[in-house]
Protein backbone atom coordinates (compact mmCIF):
# COMPACT_ATOMS: atom_id res chain seq x y z
CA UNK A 1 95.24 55.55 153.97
CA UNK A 2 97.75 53.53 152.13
CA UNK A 3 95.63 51.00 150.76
CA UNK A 4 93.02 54.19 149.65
CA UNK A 5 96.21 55.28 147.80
CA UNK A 6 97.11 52.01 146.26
CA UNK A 7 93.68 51.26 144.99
CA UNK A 8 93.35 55.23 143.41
CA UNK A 9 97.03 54.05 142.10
CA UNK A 10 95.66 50.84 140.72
CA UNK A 11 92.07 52.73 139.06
CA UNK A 12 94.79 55.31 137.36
CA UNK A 13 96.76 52.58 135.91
CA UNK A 14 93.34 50.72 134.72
CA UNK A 15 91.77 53.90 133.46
CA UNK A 16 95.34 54.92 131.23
CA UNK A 17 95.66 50.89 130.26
CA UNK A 18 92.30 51.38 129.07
CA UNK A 19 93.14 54.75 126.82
CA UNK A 20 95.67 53.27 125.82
CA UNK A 21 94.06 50.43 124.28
CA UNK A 22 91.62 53.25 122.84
CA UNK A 23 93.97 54.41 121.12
CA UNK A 24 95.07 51.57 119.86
CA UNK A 25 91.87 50.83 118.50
CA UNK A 26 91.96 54.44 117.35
CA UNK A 27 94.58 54.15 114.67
CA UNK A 28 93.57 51.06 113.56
CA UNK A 29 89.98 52.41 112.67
CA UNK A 30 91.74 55.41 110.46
CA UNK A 31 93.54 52.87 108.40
CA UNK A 32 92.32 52.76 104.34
CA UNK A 33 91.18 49.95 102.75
CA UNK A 34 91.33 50.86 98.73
CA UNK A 35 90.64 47.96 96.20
CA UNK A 36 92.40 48.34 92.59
CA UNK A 37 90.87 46.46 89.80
CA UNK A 38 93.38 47.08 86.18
CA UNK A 39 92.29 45.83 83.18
CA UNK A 40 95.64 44.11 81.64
CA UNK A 41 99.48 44.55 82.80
CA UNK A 42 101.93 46.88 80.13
CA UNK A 43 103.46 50.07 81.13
CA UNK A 44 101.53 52.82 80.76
CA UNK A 45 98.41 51.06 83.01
CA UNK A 46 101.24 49.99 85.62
CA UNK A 47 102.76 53.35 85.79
CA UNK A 48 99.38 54.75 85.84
CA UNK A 49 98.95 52.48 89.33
CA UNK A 50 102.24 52.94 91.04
CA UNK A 51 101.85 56.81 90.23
CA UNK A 52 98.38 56.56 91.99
CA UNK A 53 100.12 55.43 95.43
CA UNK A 54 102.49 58.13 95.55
CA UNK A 55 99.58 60.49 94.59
CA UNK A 56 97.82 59.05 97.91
CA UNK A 57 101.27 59.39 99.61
CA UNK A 58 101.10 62.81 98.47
CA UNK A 59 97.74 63.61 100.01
CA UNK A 60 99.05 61.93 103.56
CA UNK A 61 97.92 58.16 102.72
CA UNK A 62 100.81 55.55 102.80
CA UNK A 63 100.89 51.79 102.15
CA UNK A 64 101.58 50.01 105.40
CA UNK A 65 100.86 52.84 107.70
CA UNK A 66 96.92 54.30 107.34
CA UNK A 67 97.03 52.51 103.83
CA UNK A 68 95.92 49.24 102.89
CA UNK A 69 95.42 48.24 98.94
CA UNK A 70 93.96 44.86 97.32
CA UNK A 71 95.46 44.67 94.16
CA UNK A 72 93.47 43.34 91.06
CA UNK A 73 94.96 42.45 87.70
CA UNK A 74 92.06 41.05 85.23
CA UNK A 75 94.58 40.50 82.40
CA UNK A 76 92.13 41.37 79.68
CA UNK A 77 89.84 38.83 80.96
CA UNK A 78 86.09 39.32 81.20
CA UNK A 79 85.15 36.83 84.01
CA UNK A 80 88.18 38.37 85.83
CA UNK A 81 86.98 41.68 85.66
CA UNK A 82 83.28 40.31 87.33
CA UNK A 83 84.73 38.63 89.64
CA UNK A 84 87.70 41.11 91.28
CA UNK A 85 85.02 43.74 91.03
CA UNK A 86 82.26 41.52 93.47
CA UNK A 87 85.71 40.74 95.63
CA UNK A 88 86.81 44.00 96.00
CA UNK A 89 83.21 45.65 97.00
CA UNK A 90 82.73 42.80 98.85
CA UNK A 91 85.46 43.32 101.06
CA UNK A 92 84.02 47.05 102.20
CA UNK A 93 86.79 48.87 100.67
CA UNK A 94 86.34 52.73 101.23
CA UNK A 95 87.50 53.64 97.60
CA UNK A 96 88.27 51.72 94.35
CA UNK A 97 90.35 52.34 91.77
CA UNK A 98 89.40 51.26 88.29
CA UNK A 99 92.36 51.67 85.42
CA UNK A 100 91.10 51.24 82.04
CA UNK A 101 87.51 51.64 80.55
CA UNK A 102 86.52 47.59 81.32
CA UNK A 103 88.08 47.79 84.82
CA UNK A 104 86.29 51.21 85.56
CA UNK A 105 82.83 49.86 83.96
CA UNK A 106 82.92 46.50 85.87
CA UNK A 107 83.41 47.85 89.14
CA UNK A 108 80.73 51.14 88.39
CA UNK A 109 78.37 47.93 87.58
CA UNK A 110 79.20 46.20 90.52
CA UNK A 111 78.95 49.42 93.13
CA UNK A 112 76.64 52.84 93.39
CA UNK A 113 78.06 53.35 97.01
CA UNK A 114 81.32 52.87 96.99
CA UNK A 115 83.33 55.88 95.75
CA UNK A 116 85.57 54.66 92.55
CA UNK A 117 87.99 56.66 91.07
CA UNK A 118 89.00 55.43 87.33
CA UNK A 119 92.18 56.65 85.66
CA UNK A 120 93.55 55.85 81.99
CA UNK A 121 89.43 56.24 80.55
CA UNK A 122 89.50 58.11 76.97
CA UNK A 123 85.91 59.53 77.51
CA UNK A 124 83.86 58.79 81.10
CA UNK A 125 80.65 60.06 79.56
CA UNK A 126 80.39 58.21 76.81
CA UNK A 127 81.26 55.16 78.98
CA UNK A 128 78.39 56.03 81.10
CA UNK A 129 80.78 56.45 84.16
CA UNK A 130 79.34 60.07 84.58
CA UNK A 131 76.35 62.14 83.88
CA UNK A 132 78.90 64.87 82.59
CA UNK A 133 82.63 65.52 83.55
CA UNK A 134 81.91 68.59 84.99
CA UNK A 135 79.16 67.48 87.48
CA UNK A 136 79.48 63.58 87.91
CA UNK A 137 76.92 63.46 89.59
CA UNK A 138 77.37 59.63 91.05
CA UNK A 139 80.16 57.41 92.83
CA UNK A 140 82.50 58.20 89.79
CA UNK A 141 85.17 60.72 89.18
CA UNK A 142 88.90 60.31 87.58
CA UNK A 143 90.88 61.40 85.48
CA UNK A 144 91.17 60.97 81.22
CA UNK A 145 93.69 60.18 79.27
CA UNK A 146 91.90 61.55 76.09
CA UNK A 147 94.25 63.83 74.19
CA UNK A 148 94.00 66.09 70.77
CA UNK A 149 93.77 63.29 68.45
CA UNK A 150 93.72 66.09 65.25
CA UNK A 151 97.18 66.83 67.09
CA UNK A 152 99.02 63.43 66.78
CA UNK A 153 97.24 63.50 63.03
CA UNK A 154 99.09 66.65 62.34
CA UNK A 155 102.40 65.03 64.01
CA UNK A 156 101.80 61.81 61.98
CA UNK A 157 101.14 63.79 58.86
CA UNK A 158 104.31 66.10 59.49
CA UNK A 159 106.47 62.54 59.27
CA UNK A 160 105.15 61.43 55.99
CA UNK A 161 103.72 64.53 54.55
CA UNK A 162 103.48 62.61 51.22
CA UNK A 163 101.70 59.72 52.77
CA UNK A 164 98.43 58.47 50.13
CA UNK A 165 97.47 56.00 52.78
CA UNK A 166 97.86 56.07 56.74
CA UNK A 167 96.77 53.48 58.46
CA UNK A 168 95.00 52.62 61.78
CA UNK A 169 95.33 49.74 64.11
CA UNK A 170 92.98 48.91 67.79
CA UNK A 171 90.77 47.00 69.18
CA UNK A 172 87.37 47.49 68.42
CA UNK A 173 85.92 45.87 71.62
CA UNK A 174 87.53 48.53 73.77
CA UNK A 175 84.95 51.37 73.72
CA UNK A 176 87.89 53.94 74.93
CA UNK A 177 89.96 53.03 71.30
CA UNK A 178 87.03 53.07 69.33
CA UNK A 179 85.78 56.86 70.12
CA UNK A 180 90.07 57.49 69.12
CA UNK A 181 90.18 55.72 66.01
CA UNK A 182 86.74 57.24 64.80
CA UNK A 183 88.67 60.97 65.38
CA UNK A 184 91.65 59.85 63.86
CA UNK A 185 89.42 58.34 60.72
CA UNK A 186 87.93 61.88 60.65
CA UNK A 187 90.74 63.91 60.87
CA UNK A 188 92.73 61.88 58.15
CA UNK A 189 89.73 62.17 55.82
CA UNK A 190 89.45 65.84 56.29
CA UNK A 191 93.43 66.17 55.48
CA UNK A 192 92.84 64.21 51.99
CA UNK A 193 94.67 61.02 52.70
CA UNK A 194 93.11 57.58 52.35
CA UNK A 195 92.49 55.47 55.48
CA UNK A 196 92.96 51.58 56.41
CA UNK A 197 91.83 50.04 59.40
CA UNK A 198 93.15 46.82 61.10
CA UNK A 199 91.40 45.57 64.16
CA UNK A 200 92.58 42.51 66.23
CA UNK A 201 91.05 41.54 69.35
CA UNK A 202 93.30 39.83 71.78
CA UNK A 203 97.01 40.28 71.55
CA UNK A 204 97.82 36.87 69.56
CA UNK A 205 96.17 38.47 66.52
CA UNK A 206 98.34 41.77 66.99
CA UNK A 207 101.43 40.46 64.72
CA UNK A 208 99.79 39.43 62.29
CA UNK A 209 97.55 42.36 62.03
CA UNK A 210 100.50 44.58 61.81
CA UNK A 211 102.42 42.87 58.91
CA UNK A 212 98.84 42.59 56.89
CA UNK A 213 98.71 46.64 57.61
CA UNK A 214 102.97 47.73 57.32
CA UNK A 215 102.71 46.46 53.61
CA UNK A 216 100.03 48.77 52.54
CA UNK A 217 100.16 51.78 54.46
CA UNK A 218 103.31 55.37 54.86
CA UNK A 219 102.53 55.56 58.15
CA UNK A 220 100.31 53.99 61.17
CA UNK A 221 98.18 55.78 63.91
CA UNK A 222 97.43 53.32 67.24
CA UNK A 223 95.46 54.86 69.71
CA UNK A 224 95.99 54.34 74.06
CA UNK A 225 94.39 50.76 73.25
CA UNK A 226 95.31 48.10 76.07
CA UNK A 227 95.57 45.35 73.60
CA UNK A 228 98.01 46.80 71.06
CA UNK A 229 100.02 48.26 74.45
CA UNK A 230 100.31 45.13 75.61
CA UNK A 231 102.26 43.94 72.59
CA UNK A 232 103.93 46.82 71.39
CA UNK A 233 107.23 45.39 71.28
CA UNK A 234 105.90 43.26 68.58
CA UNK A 235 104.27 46.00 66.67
CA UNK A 236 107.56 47.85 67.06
CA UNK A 237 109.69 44.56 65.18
CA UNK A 238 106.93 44.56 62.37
CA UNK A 239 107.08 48.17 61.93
CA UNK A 240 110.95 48.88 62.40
CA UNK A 241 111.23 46.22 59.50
CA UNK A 242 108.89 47.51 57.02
CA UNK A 243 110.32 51.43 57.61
CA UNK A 244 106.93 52.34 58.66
CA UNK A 245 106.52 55.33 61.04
CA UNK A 246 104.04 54.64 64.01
CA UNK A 247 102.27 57.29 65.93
CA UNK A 248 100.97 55.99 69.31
CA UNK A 249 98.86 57.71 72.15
CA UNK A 250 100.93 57.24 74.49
CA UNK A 251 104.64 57.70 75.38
CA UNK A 252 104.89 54.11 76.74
CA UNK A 253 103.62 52.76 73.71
CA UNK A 254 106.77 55.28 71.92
CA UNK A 255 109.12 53.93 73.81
CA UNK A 256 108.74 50.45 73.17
CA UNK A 257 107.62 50.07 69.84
CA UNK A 258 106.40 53.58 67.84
CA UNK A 259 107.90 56.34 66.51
CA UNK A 260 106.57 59.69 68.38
CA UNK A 261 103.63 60.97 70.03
CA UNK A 262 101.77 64.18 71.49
CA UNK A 263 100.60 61.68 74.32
CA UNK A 264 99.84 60.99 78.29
CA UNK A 265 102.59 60.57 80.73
CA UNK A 266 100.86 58.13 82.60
CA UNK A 267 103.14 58.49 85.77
CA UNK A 268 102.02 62.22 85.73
CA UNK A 269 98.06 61.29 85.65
CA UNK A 270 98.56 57.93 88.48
CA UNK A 271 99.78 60.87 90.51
CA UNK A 272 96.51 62.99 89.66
CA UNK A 273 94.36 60.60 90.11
CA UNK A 274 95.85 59.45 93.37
CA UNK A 275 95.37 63.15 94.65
CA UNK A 276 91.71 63.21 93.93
CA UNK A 277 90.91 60.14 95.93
CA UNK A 278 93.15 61.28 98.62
CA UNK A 279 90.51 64.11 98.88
CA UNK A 280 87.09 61.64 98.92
CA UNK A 281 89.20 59.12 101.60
CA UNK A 282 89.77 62.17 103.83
CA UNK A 283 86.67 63.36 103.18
CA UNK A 284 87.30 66.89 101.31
CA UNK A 285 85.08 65.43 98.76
CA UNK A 286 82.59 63.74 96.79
CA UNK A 287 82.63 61.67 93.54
CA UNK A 288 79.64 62.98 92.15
CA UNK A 289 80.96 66.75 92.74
CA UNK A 290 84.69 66.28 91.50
CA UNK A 291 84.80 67.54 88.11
CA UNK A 292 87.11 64.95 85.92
CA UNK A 293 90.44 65.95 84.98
CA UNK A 294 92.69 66.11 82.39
CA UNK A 295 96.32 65.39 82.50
CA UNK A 296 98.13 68.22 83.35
CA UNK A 297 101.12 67.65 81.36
CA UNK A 298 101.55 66.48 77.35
CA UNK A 299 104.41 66.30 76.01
CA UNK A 300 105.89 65.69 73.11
CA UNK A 301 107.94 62.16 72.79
CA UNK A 302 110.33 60.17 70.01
CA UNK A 303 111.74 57.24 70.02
CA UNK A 304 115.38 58.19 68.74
CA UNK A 305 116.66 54.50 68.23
CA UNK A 306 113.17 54.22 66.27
CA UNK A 307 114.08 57.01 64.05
CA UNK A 308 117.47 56.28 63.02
CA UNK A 309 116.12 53.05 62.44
CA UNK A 310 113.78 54.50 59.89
CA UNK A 311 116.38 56.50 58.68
CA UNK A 312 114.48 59.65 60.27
CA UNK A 313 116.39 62.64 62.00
CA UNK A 314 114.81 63.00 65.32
CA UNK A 315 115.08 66.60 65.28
CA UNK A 316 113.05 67.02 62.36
CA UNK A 317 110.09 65.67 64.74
CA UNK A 318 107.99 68.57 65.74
CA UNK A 319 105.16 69.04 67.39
CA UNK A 320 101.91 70.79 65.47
CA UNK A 321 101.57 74.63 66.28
């Protein structure tokens, strides 16, 4: 009887050593693997991505615990962006995260079965991301950072209301600052005042770009383009010398170099974004039926060590009813 007792005693233990170890393997299956592929480092993209985690965090997905995220930085470089986007499909991930229009394209070329979720893309339709942002109808869905560009015309406008020539700086290999600067072109036309445009296409033409435009122009537009964010503090020296007021589309880009803007807090949409692919990891939804989103907050932003600088009262800055 005793030895019946001590082998029962010794199948228990096996049998609960064994759930145990079930378990185990358990929560180890539920962690997330969730690649991140960003085009090029300056704020507004790395608030955009440190926004996203606590958006995850938010919808019960945390770094370290049922989280795990491969981060990708291309740095503006093409043959970067191919090859983080074959590394990070490669490596199974259950989601990706694309920030900016190249990072978001690169990895949408790369995957079909993957879910991706982009963030900090002006227009996913026109970047062939989506069939339409109310029915995706693919492996893409995010969020856009595309704002009322007649709006930051009107603000701009409002600065130097006697302006006779505004001008416009991006660059016109990003597809995102292109479809900006051809609404900002329109909407200047349409107001009566005469437009330049200054294109540079890596950031080592960006001064000089500048200082050719601050001589000729009462004011400068720059759209949320990731080359002129990435040097913005330089923009900012050019156009805090030449008394030049700069309207950016984006409060990061305010901060460290322009003037004012009606623009994105990026930190608001990372969260966003993070939210929605908390919903397709846990699997509340689908890409293709996640309408893309807007940011839920705008807000109106100046630089007030820009405007006394320019000799502006800060005040004065509205924004356009």
């Amino acid at each position: 009887m005793k030895i019946k007792k001590m082998l029962l005693g010794v199948s228990l233990a096996g049998l609960l050593l064994l759930g145990g170890c079930s378990n185990k393997s358990d929560k180890k299956a539920e962690v997330k693997h969730v690649g991140v592929l960003q085009v090029v480092q300056h704020p507004s993209l790395d608030q955009a991505y440190k926004s996203f985690k606590a958006g995850l965090k938010a919808g019960g997905y945390v770094e370290g615990k049922n989280l795990k995220i491969d981060y990708q930085n291309a740095q503006n470089n093409q043959d970067n962006l191919k090859s983080m986007s074959d590394k990070l499909i490669n490596d199974k991930s259950d989601l990706v995260l694309g920030i900016g229009t190249p990072a978001a394209q690169s990895l949408a070329n790369t995957t079909q079965d993957i879910p991706i979720v982009v963030t900090a893309v002006t227009d996913l339709k026109a970047a062939k991301l989506v069939k339409s942002d109310t029915k995706p109808g693919g492996n893409v869905t995010g969020t856009t950072d595309m704002v009322s560009i007649d709006n930051q015309i009107k603000l701009l406008l409002s600065i130097v209301p006697k302006a006779k020539t505004i001008g416009i700086m991006y660059n016109a290999g990003e597809s995102n600052s292109k479809i900006q600067a051809d609404l900002a072109i329109k909407a200047l036309k349409k107001s009566g005042v005469k437009v330049l445009v200054k294109t540079a296409n890596t950031t080592n033409d960006v001064q000089q770009v500048t200082e050719t435009l601050a001589g000729k122009v009462q004011g400068i537009y720059i759209p949320t383009d990731n080359t002129f964010a990435s040097a913005s503090s330089l923009v900012g020296k050019v156009v805090k010398k030449h008394k030049i007021p700069l309207v950016a589309g984006s409060a990061d880009q305010v901060k460290t170099g322009g003037l004012a803007t009606i623009g994105i807090d990026y930190k608001a949409l990372g969260k966003q974004t993070g939210k929605m692919a908390a919903k397709i990891l846990s699997g509340k939804a689908k890409p293709k039926d996640m309408p893309v989103e807007k940011a839920d907050n705008l807000k109106l932003v100046v630089n007030k060590d820009m405007a006394k600088a320019l000799k502006i009262d800060p005040k004065s800055i509205k924004a356009p009813k």
